[in-house]
C-alpha atoms as a PDB file:
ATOM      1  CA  UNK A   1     -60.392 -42.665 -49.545  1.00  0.00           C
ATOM      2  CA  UNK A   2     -58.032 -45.073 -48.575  1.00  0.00           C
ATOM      3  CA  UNK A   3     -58.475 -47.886 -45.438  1.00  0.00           C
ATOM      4  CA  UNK A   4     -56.237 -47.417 -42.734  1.00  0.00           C
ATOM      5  CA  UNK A   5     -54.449 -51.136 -41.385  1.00  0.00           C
ATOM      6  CA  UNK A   6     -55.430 -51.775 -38.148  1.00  0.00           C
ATOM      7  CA  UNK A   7     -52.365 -50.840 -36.283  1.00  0.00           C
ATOM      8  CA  UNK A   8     -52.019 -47.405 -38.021  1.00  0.00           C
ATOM      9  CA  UNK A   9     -55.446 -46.975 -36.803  1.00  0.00           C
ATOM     10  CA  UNK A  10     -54.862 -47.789 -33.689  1.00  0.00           C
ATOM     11  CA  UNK A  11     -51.841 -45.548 -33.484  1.00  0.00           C
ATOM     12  CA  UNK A  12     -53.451 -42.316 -34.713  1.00  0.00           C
ATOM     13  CA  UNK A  13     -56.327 -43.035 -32.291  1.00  0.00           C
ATOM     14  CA  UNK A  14     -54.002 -43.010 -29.193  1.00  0.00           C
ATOM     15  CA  UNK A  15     -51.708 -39.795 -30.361  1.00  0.00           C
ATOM     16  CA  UNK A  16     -54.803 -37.899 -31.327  1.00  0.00           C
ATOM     17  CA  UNK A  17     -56.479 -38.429 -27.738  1.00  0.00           C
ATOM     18  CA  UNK A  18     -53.201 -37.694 -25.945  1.00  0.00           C
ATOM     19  CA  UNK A  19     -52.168 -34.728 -28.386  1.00  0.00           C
ATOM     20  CA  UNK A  20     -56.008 -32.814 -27.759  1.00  0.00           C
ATOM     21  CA  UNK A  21     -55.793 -33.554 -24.100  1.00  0.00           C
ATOM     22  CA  UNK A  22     -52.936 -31.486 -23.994  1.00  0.00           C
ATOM     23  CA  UNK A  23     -54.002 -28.958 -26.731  1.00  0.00           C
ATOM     24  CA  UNK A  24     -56.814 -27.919 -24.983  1.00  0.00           C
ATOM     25  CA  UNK A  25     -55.610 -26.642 -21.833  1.00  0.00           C
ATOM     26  CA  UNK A  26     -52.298 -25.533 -22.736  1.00  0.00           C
ATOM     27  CA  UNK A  27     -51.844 -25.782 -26.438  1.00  0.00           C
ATOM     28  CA  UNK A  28     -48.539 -27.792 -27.601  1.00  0.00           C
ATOM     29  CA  UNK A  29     -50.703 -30.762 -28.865  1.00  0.00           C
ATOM     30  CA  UNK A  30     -48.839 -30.260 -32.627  1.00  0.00           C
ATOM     31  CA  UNK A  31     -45.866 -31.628 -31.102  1.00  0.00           C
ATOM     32  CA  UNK A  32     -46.902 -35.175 -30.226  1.00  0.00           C
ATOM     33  CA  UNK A  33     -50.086 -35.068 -33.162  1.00  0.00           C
ATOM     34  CA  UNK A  34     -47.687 -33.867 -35.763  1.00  0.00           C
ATOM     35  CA  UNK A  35     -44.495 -36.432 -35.176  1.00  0.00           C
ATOM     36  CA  UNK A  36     -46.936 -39.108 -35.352  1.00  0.00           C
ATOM     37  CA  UNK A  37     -48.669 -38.362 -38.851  1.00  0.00           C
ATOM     38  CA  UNK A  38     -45.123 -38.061 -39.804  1.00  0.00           C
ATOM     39  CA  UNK A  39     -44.280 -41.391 -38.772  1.00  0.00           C
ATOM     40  CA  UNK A  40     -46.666 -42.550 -41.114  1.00  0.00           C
ATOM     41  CA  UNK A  41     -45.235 -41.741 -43.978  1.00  0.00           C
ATOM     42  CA  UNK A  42     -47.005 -38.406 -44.617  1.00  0.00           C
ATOM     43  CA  UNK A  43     -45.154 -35.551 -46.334  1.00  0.00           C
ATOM     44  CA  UNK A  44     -44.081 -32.879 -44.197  1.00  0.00           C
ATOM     45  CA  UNK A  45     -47.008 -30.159 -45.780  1.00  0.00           C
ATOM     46  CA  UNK A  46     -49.812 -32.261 -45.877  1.00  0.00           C
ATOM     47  CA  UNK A  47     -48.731 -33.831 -42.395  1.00  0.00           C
ATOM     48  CA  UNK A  48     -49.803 -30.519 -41.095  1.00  0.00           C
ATOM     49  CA  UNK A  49     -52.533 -29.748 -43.519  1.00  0.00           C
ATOM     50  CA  UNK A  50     -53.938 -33.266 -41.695  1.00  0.00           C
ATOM     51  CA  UNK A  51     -53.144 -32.641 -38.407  1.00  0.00           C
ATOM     52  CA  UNK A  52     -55.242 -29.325 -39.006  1.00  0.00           C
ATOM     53  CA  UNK A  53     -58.424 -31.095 -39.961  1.00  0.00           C
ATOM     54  CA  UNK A  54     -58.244 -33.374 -37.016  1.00  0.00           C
ATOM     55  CA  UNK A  55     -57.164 -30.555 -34.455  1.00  0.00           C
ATOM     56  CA  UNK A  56     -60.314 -28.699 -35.578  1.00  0.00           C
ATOM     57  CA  UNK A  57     -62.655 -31.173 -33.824  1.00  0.00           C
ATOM     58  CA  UNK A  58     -60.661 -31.322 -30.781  1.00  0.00           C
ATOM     59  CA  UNK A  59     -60.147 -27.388 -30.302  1.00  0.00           C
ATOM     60  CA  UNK A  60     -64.012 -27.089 -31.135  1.00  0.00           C
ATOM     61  CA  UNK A  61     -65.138 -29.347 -28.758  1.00  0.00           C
ATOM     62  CA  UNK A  62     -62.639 -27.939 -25.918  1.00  0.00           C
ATOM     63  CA  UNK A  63     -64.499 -24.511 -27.583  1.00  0.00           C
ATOM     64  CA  UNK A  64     -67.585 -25.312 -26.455  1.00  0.00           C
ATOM     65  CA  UNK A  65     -66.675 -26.823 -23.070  1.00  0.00           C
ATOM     66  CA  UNK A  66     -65.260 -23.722 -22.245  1.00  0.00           C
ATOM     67  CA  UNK A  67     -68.091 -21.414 -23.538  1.00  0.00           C
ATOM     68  CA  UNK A  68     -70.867 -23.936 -22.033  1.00  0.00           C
ATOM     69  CA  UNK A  69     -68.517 -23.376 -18.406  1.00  0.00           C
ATOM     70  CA  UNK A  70     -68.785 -19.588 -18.811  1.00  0.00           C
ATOM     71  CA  UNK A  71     -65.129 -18.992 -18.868  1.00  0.00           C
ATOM     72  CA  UNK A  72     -65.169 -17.509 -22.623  1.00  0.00           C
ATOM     73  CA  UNK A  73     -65.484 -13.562 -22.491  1.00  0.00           C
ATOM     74  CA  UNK A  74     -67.829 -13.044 -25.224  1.00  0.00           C
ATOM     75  CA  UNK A  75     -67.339  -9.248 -25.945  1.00  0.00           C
ATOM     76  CA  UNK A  76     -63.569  -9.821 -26.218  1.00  0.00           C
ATOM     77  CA  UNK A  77     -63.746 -12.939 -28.269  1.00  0.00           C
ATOM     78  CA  UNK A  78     -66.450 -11.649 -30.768  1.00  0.00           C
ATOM     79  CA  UNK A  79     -64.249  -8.754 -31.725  1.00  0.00           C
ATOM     80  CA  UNK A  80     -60.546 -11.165 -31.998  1.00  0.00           C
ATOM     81  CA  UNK A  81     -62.216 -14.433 -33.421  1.00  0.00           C
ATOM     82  CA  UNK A  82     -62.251 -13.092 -36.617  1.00  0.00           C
ATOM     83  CA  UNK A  83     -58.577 -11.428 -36.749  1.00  0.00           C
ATOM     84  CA  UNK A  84     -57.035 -14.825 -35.932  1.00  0.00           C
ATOM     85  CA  UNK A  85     -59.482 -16.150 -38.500  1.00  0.00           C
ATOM     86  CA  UNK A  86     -58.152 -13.966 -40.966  1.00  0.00           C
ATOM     87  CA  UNK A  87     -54.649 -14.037 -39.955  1.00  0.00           C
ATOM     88  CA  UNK A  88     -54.440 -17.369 -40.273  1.00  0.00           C
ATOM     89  CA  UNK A  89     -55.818 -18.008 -43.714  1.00  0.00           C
ATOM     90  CA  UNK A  90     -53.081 -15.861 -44.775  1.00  0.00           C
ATOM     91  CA  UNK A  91     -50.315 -17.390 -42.636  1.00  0.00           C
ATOM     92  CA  UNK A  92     -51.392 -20.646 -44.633  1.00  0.00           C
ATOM     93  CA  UNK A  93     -51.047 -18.778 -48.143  1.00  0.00           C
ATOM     94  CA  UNK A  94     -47.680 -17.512 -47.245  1.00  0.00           C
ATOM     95  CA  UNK A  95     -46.245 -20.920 -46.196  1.00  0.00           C
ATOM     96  CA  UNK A  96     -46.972 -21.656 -49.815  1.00  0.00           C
ATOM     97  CA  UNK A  97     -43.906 -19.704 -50.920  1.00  0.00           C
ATOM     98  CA  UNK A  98     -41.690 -19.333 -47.753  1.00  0.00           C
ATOM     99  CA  UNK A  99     -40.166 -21.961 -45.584  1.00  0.00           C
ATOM    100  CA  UNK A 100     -41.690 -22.132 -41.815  1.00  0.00           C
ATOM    101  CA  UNK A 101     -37.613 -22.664 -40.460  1.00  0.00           C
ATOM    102  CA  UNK A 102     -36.950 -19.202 -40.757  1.00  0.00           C
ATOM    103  CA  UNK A 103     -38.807 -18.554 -37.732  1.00  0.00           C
ATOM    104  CA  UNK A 104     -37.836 -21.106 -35.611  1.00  0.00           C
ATOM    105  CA  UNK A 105     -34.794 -19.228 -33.990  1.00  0.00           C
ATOM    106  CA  UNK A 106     -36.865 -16.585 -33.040  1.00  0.00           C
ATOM    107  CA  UNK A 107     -39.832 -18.929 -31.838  1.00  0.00           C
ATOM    108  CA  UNK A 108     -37.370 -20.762 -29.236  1.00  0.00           C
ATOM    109  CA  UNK A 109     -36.059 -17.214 -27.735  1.00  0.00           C
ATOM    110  CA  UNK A 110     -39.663 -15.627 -27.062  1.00  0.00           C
ATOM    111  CA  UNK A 111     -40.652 -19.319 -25.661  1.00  0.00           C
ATOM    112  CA  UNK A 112     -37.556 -19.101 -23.557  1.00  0.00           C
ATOM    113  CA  UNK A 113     -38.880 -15.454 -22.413  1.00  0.00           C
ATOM    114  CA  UNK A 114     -42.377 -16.614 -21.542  1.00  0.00           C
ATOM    115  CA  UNK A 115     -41.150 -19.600 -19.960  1.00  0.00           C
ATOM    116  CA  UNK A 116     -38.629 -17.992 -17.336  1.00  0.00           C
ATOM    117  CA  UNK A 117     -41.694 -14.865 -16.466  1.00  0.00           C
ATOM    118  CA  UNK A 118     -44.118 -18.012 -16.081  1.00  0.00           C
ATOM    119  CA  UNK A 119     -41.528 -19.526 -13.047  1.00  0.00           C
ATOM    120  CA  UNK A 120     -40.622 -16.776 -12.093  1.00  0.00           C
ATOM    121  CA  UNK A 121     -43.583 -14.427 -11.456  1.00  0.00           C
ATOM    122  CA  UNK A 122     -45.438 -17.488  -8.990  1.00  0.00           C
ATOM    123  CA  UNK A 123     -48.548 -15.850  -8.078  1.00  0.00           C
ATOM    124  CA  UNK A 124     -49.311 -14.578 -11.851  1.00  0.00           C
ATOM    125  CA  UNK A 125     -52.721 -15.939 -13.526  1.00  0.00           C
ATOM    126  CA  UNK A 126     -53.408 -17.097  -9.852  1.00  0.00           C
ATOM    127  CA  UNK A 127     -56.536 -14.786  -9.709  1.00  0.00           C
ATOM    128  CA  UNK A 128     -58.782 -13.207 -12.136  1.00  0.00           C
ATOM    129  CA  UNK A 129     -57.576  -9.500 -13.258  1.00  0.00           C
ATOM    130  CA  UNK A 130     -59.384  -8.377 -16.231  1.00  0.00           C
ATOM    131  CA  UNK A 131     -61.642  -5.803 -15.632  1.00  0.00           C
ATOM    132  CA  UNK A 132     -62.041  -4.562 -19.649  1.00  0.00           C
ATOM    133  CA  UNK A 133     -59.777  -2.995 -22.293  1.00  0.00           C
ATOM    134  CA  UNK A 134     -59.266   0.252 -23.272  1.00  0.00           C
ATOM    135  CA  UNK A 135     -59.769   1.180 -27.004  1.00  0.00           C
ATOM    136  CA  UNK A 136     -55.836   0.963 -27.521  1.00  0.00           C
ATOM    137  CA  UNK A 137     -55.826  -2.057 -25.271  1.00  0.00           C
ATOM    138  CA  UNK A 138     -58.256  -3.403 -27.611  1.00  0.00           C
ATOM    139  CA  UNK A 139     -56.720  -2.274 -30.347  1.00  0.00           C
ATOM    140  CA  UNK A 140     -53.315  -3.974 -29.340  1.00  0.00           C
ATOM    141  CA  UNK A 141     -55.086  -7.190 -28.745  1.00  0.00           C
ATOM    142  CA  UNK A 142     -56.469  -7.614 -32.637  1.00  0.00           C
ATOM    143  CA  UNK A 143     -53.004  -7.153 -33.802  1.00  0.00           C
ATOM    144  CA  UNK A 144     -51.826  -9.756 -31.608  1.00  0.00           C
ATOM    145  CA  UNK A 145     -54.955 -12.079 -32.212  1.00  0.00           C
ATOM    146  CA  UNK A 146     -54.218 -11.417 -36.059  1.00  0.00           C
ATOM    147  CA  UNK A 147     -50.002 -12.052 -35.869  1.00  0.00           C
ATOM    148  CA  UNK A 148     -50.449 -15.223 -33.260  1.00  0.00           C
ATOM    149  CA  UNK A 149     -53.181 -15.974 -36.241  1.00  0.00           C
ATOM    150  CA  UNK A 150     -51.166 -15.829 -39.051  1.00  0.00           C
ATOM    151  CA  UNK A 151     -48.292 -17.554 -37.204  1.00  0.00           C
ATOM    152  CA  UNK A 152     -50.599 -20.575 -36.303  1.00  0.00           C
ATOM    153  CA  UNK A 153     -51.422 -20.935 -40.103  1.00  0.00           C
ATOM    154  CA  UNK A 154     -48.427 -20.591 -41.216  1.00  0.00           C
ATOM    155  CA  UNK A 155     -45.688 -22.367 -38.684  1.00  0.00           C
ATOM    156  CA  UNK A 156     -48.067 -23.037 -35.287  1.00  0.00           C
ATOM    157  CA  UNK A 157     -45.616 -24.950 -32.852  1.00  0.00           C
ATOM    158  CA  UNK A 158     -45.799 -22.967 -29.708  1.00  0.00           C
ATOM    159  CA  UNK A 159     -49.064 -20.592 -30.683  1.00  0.00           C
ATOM    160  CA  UNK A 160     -51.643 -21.742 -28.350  1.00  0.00           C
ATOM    161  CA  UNK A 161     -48.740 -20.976 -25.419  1.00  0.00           C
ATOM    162  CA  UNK A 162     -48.220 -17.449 -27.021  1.00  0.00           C
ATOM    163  CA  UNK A 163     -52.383 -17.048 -27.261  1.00  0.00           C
ATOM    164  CA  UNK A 164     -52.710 -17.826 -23.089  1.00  0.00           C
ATOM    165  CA  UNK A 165     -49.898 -15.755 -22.317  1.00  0.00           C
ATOM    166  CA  UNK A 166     -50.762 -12.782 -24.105  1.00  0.00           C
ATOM    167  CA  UNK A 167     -54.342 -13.528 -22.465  1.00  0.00           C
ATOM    168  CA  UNK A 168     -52.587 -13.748 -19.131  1.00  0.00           C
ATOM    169  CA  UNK A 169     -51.088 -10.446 -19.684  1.00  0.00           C
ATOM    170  CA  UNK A 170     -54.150  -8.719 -20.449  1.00  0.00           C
ATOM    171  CA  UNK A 171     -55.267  -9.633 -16.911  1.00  0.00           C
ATOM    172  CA  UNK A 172     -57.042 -13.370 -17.249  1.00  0.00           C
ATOM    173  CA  UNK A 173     -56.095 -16.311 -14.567  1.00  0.00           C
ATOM    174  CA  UNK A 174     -54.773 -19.360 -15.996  1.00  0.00           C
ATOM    175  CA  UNK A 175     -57.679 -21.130 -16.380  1.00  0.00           C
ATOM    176  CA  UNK A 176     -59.693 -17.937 -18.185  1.00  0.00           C
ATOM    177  CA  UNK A 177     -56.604 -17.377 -20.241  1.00  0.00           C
ATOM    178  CA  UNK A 178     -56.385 -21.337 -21.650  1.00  0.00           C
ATOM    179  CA  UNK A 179     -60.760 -20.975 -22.125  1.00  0.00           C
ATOM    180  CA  UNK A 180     -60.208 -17.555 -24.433  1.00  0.00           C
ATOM    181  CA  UNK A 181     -57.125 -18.841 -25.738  1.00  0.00           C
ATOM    182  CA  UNK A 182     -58.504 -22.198 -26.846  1.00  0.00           C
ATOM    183  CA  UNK A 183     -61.155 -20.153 -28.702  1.00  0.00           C
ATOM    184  CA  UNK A 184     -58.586 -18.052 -30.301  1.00  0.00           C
ATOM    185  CA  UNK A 185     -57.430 -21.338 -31.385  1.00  0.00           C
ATOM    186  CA  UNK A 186     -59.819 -22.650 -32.552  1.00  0.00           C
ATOM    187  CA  UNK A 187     -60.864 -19.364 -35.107  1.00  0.00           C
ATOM    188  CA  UNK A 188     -57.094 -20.371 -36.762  1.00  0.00           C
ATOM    189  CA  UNK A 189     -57.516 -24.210 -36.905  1.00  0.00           C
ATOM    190  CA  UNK A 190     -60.324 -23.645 -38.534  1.00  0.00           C
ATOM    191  CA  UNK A 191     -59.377 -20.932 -40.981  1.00  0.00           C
ATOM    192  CA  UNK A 192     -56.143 -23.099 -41.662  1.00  0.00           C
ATOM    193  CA  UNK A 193     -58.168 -26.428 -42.686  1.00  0.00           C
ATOM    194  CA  UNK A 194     -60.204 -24.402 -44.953  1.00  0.00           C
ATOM    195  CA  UNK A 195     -57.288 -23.395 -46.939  1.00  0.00           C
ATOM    196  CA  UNK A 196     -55.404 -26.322 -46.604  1.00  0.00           C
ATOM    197  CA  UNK A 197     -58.059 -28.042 -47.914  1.00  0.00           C
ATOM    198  CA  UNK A 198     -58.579 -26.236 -51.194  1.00  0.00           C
ATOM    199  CA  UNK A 199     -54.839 -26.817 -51.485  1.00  0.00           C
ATOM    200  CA  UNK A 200     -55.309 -30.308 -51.550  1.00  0.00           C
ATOM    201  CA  UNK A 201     -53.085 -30.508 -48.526  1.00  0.00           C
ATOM    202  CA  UNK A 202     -55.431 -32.762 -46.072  1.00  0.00           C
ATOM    203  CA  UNK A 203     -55.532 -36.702 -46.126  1.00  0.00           C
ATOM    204  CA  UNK A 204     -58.893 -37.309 -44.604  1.00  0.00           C
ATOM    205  CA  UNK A 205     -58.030 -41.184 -44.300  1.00  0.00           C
ATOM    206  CA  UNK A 206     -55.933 -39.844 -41.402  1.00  0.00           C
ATOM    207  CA  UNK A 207     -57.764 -36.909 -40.508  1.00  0.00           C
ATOM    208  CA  UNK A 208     -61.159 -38.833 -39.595  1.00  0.00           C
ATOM    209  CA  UNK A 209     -59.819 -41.257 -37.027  1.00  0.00           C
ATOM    210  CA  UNK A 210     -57.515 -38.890 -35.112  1.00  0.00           C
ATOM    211  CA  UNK A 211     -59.914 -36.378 -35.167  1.00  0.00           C
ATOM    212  CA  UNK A 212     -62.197 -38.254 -33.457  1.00  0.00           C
ATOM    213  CA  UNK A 213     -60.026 -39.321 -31.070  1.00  0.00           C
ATOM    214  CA  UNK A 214     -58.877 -35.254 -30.697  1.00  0.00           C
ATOM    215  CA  UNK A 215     -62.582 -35.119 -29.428  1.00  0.00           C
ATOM    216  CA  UNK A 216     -63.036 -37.408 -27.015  1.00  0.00           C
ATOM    217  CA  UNK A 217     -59.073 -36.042 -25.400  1.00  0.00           C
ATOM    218  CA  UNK A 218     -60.125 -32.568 -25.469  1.00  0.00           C
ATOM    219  CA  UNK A 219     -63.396 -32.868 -23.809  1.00  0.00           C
ATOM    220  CA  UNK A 220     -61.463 -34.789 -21.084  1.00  0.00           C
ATOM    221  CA  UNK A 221     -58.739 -32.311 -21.004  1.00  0.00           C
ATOM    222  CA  UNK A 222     -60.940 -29.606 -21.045  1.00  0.00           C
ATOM    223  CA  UNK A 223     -63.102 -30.920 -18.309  1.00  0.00           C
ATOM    224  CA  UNK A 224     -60.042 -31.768 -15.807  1.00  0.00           C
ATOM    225  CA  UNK A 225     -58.739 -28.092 -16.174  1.00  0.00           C
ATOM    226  CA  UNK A 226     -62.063 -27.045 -15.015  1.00  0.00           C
ATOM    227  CA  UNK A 227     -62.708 -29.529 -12.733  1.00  0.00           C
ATOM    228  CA  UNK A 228     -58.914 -29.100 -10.860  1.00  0.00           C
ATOM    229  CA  UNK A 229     -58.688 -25.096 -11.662  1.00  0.00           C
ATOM    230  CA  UNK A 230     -55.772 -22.800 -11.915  1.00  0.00           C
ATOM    231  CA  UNK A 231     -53.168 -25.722  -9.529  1.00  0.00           C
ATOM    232  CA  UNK A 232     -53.486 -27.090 -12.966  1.00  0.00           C
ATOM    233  CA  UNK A 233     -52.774 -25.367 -15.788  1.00  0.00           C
ATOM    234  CA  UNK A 234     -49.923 -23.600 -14.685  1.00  0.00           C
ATOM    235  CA  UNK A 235     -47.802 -26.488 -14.065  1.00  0.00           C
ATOM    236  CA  UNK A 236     -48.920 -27.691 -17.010  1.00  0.00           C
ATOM    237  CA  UNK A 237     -48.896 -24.646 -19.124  1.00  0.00           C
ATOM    238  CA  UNK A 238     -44.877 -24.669 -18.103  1.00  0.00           C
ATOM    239  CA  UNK A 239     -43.916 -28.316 -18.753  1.00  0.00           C
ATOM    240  CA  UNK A 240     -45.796 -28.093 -22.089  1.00  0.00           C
ATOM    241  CA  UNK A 241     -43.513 -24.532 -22.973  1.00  0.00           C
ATOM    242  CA  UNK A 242     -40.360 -26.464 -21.719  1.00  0.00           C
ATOM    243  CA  UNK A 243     -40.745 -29.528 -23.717  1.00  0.00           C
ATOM    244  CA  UNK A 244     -41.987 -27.275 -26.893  1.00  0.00           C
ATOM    245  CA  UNK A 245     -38.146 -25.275 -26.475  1.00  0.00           C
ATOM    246  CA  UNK A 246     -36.293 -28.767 -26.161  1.00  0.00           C
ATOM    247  CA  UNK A 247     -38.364 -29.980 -29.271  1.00  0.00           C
ATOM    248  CA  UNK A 248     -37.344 -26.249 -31.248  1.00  0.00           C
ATOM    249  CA  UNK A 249     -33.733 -26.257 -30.307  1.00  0.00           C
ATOM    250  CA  UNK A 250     -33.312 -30.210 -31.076  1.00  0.00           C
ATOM    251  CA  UNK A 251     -34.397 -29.212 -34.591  1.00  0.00           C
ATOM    252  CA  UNK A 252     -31.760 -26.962 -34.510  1.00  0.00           C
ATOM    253  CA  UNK A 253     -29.022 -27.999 -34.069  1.00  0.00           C
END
């Protein structure tokens, strides 16, 4: 493994704790963790088998900040951890033979959509609404846990947002939706480094050192989203989903 100069170092250290700070509230952390691998000189593939291996650490330890807090439904999460497990590995396969643009006009509308019923519904995810599922409820759920899944493996940008609203719809407040939605997360992350890895698609000399870093910013993040509550996330959750569209329609055009 190779030795990283002290500036890259330093430079992957400071993205990674800024990138899972943001991840794990809100998701979006790709877009500053995933420009920045690129920057040094990483291919486009195994820039985002990396930034897999080193999200991984952050979205596990935002994981268990969550579950230690109590905001993690267990019975709901038991039954969709392994469908975005599962959906992912295969969203990782199938980026093997298709390019990930092709979704990327479709990606920006349903972000636009999400973003515009975040503003304009103001008192959604304010309290606590879940009360259960029903068996097609539940049923509805996997498939979304699976296709959010499989699009996290196999694109990503944007799939924590779609996992904490889809959480908000089911009835959650912000603040439960980002703690189930981080676990969701972290089933795919996960699922994708395991795959990327026995694609050879992971440089661990980059990996290590922002994962670490991924660590340390999501147990702060995690910890100030519990700590400052639903006033939070929301405002966050909606500059995170506006600067994710800008980043999409940049690419573009």
């Amino acid at each position: 493994m190779e030795f990283l100069d002290a500036g890259t170092l330093a430079f992957l250290l400071f993205f990674g704790f800024m990138a899972s700070f943001i991840d794990s509230v809100v998701g979006g952390g790709g877009l500053i963790s995933v420009p920045a691998l690129l920057w040094t000189g990483l291919p486009p593939v195994l820039a985002l088998g990396t930034n897999k291996c080193a999200a991984v650490m952050g979205s596990f330890t935002s994981f268990i900040t969550f579950v230690r807090s109590g905001k993690v439904d267990g019975y709901l999460m038991r039954r969709l951890f392994p469908l975005s497990f599962i959906g992912s590995a295969l969203g990782v396969l199938t980026v093997q033979l298709l390019p990930p643009e092709i979704l990327r006009p479709l990606v920006v509308i349903m972000l636009i959509a999400v973003l515009l019923y975040s503003i304009f519904k103001k008192d959604w995810g304010r309290e606590n609404k879940y009360a259960g599922l029903s068996t097609k409820m539940l049923l509805l759920a996997g498939l979304v846990a699976f296709l959010l899944g499989f699009y996290d493996g196999f694109f990503g940008p944007g799939a924590g947002s779609f996992m904490l609203f889809g959480l908000l719809m089911a009835g959650f407040d912000f603040l439960g939706a980002a703690a189930n939605a981080r676990t969701l997360n972290f089933a795919s992350n996960i699922s994708a480094v395991i795959f990327f890895g026995y694609l050879g698609q992971i440089d661990f000399a980059h990996a290590i050192p922002m994962g670490l870093a991924m660590i340390a910013g999501a147990y702060c993040g995690a910890n100030m989203a519990l700590k400052k509550g639903v006033g939070y996330v929301r405002p966050l959750f909606i500059i995170m989903t506006t600067v994710l569209i800008g980043k999409l329609v940049w690419s573009l055009f």
